[in-house]
N, C-alpha and C. Protein backbone atom coordinates (compact mmCIF):
# COMPACT_ATOMS: atom_id res chain seq x y z
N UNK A 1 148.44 -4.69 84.89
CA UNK A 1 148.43 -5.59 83.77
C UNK A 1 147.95 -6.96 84.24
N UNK A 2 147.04 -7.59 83.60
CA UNK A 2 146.71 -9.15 83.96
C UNK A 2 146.97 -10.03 82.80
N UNK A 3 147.68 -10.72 83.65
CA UNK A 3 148.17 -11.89 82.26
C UNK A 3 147.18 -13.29 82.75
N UNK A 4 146.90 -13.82 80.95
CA UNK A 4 145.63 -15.00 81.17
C UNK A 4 147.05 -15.74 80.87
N UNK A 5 146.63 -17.37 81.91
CA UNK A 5 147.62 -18.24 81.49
C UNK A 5 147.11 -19.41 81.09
N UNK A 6 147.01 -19.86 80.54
CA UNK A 6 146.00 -21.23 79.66
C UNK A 6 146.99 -22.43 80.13
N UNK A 7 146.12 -23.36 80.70
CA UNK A 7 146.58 -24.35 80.84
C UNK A 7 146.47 -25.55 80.43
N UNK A 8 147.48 -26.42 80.20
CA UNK A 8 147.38 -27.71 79.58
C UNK A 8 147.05 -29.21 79.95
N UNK A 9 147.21 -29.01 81.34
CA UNK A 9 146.64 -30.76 81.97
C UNK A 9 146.39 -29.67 83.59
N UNK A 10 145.37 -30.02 83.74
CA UNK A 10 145.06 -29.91 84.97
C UNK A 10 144.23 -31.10 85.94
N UNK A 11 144.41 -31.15 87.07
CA UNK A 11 143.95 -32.12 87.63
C UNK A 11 143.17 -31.92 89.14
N UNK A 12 142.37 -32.65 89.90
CA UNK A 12 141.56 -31.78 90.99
C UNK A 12 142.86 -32.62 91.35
N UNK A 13 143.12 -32.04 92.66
CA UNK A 13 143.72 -33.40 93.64
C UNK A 13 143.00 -33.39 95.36
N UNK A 14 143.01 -34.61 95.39
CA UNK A 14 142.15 -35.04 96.17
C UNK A 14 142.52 -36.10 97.49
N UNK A 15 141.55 -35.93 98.42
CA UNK A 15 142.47 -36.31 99.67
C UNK A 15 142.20 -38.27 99.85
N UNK A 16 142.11 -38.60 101.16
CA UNK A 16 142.10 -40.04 100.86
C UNK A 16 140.12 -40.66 100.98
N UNK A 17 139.74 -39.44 101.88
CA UNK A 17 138.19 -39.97 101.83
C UNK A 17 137.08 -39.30 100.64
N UNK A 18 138.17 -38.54 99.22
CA UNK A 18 138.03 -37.99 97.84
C UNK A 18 137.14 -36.74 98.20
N UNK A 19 137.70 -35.67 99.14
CA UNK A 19 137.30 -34.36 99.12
C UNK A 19 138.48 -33.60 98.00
N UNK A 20 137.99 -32.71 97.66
CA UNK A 20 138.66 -31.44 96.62
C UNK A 20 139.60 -30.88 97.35
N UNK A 21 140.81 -31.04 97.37
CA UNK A 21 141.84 -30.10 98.37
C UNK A 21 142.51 -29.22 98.02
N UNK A 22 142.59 -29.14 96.40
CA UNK A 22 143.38 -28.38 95.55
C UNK A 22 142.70 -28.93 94.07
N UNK A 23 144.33 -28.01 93.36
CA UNK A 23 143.97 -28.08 92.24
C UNK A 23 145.80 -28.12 91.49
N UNK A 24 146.08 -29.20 90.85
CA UNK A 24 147.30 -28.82 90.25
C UNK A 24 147.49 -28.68 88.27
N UNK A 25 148.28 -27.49 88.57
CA UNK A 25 148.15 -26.73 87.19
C UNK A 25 149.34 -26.88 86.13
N UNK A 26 149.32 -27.62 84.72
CA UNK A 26 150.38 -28.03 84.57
C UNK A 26 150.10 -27.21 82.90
N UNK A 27 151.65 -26.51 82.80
CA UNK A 27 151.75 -25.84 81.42
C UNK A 27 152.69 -26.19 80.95
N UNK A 28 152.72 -26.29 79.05
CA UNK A 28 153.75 -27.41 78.68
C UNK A 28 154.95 -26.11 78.29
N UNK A 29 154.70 -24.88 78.55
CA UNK A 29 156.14 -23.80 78.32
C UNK A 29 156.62 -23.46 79.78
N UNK A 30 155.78 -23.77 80.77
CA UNK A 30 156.40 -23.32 81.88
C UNK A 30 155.77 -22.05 81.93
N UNK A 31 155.71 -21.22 83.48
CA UNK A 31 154.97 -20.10 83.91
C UNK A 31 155.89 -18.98 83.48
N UNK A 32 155.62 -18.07 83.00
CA UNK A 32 156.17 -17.08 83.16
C UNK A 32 156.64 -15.91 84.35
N UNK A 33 157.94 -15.80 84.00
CA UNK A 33 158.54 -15.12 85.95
C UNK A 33 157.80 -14.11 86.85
N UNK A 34 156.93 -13.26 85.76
CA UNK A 34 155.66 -12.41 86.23
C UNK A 34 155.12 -13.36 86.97
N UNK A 35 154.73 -14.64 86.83
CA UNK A 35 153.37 -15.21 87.11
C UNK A 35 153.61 -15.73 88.48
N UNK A 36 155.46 -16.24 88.31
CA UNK A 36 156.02 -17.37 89.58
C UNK A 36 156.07 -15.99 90.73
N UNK A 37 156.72 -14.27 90.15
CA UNK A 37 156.62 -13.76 91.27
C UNK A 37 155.61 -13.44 92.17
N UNK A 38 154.51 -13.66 91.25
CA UNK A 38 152.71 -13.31 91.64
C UNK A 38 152.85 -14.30 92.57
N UNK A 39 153.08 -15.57 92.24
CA UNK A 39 152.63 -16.56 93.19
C UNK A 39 153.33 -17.59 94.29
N UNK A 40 154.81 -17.04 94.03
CA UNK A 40 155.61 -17.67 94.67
C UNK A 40 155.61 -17.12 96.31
N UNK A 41 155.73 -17.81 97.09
CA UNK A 41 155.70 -17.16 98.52
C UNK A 41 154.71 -17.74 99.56
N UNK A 42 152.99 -17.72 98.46
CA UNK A 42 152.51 -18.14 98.93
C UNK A 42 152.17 -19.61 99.35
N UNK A 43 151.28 -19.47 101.06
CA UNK A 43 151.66 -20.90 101.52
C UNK A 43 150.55 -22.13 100.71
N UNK A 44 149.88 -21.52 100.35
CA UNK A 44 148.63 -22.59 99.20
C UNK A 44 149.16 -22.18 97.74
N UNK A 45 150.20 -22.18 97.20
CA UNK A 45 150.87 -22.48 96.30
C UNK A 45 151.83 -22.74 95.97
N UNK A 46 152.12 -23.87 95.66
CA UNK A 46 153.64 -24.62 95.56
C UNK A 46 154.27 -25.07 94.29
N UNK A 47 154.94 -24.33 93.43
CA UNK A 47 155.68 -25.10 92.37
C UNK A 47 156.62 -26.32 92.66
N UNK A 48 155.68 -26.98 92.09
CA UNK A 48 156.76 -28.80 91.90
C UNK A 48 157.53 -28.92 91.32
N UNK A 49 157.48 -28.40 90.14
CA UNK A 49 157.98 -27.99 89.04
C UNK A 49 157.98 -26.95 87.63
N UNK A 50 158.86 -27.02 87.38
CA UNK A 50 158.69 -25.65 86.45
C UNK A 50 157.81 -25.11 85.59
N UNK A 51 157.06 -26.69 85.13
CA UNK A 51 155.98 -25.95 84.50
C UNK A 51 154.37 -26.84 85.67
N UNK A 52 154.77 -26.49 86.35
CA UNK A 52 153.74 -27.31 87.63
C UNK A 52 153.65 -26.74 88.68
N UNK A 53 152.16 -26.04 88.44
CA UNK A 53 152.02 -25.62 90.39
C UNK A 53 150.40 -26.05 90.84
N UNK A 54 150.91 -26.64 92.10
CA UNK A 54 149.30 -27.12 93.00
C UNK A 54 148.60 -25.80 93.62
N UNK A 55 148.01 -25.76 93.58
CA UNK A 55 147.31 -24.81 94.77
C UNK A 55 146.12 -25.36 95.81
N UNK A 56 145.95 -25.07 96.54
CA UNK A 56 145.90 -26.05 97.48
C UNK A 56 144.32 -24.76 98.17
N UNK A 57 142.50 -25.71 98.68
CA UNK A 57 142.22 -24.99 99.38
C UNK A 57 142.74 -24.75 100.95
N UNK A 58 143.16 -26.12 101.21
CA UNK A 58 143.18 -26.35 102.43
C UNK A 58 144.82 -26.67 102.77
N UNK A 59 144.84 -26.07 103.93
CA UNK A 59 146.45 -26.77 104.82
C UNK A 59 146.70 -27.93 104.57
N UNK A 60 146.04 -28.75 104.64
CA UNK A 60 146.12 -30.32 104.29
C UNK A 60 146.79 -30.93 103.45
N UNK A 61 148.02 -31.22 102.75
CA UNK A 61 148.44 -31.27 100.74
C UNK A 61 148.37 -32.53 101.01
N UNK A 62 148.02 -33.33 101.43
CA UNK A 62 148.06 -34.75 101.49
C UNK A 62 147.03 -35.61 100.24
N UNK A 63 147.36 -35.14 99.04
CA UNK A 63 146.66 -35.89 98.44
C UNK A 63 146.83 -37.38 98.09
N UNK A 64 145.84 -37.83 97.37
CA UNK A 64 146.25 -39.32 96.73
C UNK A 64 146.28 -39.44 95.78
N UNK A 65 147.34 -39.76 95.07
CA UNK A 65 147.51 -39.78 93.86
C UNK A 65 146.36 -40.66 92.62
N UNK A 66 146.23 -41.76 93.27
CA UNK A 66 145.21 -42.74 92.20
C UNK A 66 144.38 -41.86 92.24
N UNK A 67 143.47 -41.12 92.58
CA UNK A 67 142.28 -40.16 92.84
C UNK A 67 142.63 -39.06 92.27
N UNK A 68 143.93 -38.51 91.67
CA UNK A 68 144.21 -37.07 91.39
C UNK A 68 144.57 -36.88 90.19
N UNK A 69 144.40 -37.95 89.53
CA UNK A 69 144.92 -37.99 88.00
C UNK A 69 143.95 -37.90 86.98
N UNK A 70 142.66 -37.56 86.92
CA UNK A 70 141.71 -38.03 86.11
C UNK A 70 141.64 -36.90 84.63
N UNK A 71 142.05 -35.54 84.86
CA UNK A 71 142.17 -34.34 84.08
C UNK A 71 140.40 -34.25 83.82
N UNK A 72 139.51 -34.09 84.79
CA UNK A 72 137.97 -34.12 84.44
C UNK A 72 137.95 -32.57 84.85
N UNK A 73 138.95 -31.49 84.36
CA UNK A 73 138.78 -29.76 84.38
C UNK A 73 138.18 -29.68 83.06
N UNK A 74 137.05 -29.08 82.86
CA UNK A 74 136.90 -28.61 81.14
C UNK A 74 137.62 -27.45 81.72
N UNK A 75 136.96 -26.19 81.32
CA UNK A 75 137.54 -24.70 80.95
C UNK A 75 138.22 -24.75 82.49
N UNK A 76 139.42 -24.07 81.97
CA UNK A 76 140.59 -23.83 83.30
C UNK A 76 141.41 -22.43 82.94
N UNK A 77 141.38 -21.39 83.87
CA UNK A 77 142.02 -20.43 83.62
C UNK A 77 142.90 -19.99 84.57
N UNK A 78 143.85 -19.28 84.45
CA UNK A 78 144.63 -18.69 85.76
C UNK A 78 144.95 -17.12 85.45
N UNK A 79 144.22 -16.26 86.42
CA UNK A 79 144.45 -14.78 85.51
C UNK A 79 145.31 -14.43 86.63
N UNK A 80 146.61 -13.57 86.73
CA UNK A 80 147.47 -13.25 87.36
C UNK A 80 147.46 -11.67 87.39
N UNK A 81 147.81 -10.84 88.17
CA UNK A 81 147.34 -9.12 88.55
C UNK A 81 148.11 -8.83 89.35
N UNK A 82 149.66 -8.16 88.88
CA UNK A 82 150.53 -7.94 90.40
C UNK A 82 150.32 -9.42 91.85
N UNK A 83 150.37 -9.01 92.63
CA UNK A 83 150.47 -10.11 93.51
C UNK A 83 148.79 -10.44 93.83
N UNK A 84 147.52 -10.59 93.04
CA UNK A 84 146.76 -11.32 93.18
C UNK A 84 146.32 -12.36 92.20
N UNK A 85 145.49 -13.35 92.18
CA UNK A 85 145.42 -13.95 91.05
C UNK A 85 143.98 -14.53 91.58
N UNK A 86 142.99 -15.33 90.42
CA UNK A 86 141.41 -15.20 89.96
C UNK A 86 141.89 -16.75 89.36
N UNK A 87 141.44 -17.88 89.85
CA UNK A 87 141.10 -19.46 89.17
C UNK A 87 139.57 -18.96 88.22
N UNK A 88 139.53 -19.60 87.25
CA UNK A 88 138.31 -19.98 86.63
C UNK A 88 138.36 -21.43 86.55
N UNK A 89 137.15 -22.49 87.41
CA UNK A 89 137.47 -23.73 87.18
C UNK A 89 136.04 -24.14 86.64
N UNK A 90 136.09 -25.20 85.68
CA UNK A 90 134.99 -25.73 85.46
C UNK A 90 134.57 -26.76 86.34
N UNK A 91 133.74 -26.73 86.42
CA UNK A 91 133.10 -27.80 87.56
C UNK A 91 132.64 -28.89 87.19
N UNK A 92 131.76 -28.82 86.04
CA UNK A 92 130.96 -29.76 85.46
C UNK A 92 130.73 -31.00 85.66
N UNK A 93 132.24 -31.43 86.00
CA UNK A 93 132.14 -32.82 86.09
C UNK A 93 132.83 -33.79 87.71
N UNK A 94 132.35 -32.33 88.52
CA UNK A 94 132.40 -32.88 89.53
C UNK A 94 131.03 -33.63 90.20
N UNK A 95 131.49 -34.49 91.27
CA UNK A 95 130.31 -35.28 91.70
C UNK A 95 129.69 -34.16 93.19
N UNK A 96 128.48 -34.20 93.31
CA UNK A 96 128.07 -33.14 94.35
C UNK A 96 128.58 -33.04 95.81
N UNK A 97 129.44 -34.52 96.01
CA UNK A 97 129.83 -34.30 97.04
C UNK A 97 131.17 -34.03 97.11
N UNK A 98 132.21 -33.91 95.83
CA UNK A 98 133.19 -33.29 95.45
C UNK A 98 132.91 -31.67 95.45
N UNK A 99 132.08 -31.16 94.67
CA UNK A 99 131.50 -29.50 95.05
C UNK A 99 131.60 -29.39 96.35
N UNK A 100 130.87 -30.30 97.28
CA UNK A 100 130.45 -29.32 98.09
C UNK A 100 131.60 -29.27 98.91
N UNK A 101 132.58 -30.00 98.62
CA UNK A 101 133.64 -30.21 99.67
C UNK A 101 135.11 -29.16 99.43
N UNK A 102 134.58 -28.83 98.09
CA UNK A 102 135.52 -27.35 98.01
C UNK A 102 135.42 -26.34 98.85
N UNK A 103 135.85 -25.37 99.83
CA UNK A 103 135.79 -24.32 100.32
C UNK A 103 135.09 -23.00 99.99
N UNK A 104 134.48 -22.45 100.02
CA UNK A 104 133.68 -21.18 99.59
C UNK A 104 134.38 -20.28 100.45
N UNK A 105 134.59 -18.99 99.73
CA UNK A 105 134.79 -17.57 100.53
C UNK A 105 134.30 -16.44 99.57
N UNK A 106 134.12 -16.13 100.52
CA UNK A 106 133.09 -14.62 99.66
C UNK A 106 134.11 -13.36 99.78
């Protein structure tokens, strides 16, 4: 079963020389316990709060806050599948050296 989880404020968060380090995901009902067991455990995902989780590309969580607040996600998805899960992020309105500083894996 895959559950879509729609989210309501999302934000890039970003480090201090403004690379992409994550991404934090904020829903105004809170995740559902399917979703927290999908994702709880892991070390690049951290609930802050109940209806708030970062995910993180890199080891690094050191973001900065003035830099991490802007909500510039258009389309944002989180599809959840037993213990894997699939981001859909819009990009659009990142700057090219924000892209390129996201992580790629194939």
């Amino acid at each position: 079963m895959v559950f879509l989880i729609d989210i309501a404020n999302n934000h890039w968060l970003r480090n201090e020389i403004g690379e992409v380090i994550g991404i934090r995901y904020t829903r105004l009902k809170g995740f559902q316990p399917v979703v927290k067991e999908a994702l709880n455990g892991l070390y690049y995902a951290i609930f802050t709060h109940k209806k708030i989780i970062e995910i993180y590309f890199y080891s690094k969580r050191d973001y900065k806050a003035e830099t991490s607040n802007d909500q510039d996600i258009g389309i944002c998805k989180l599809y959840v599948s037993g213990n894997s899960y699939a981001i859909l992020l819009d990009i659009l309105y990142l700057t090219n050296d924000e892209f390129l500083s996201i992580p790629i894996k194939a």
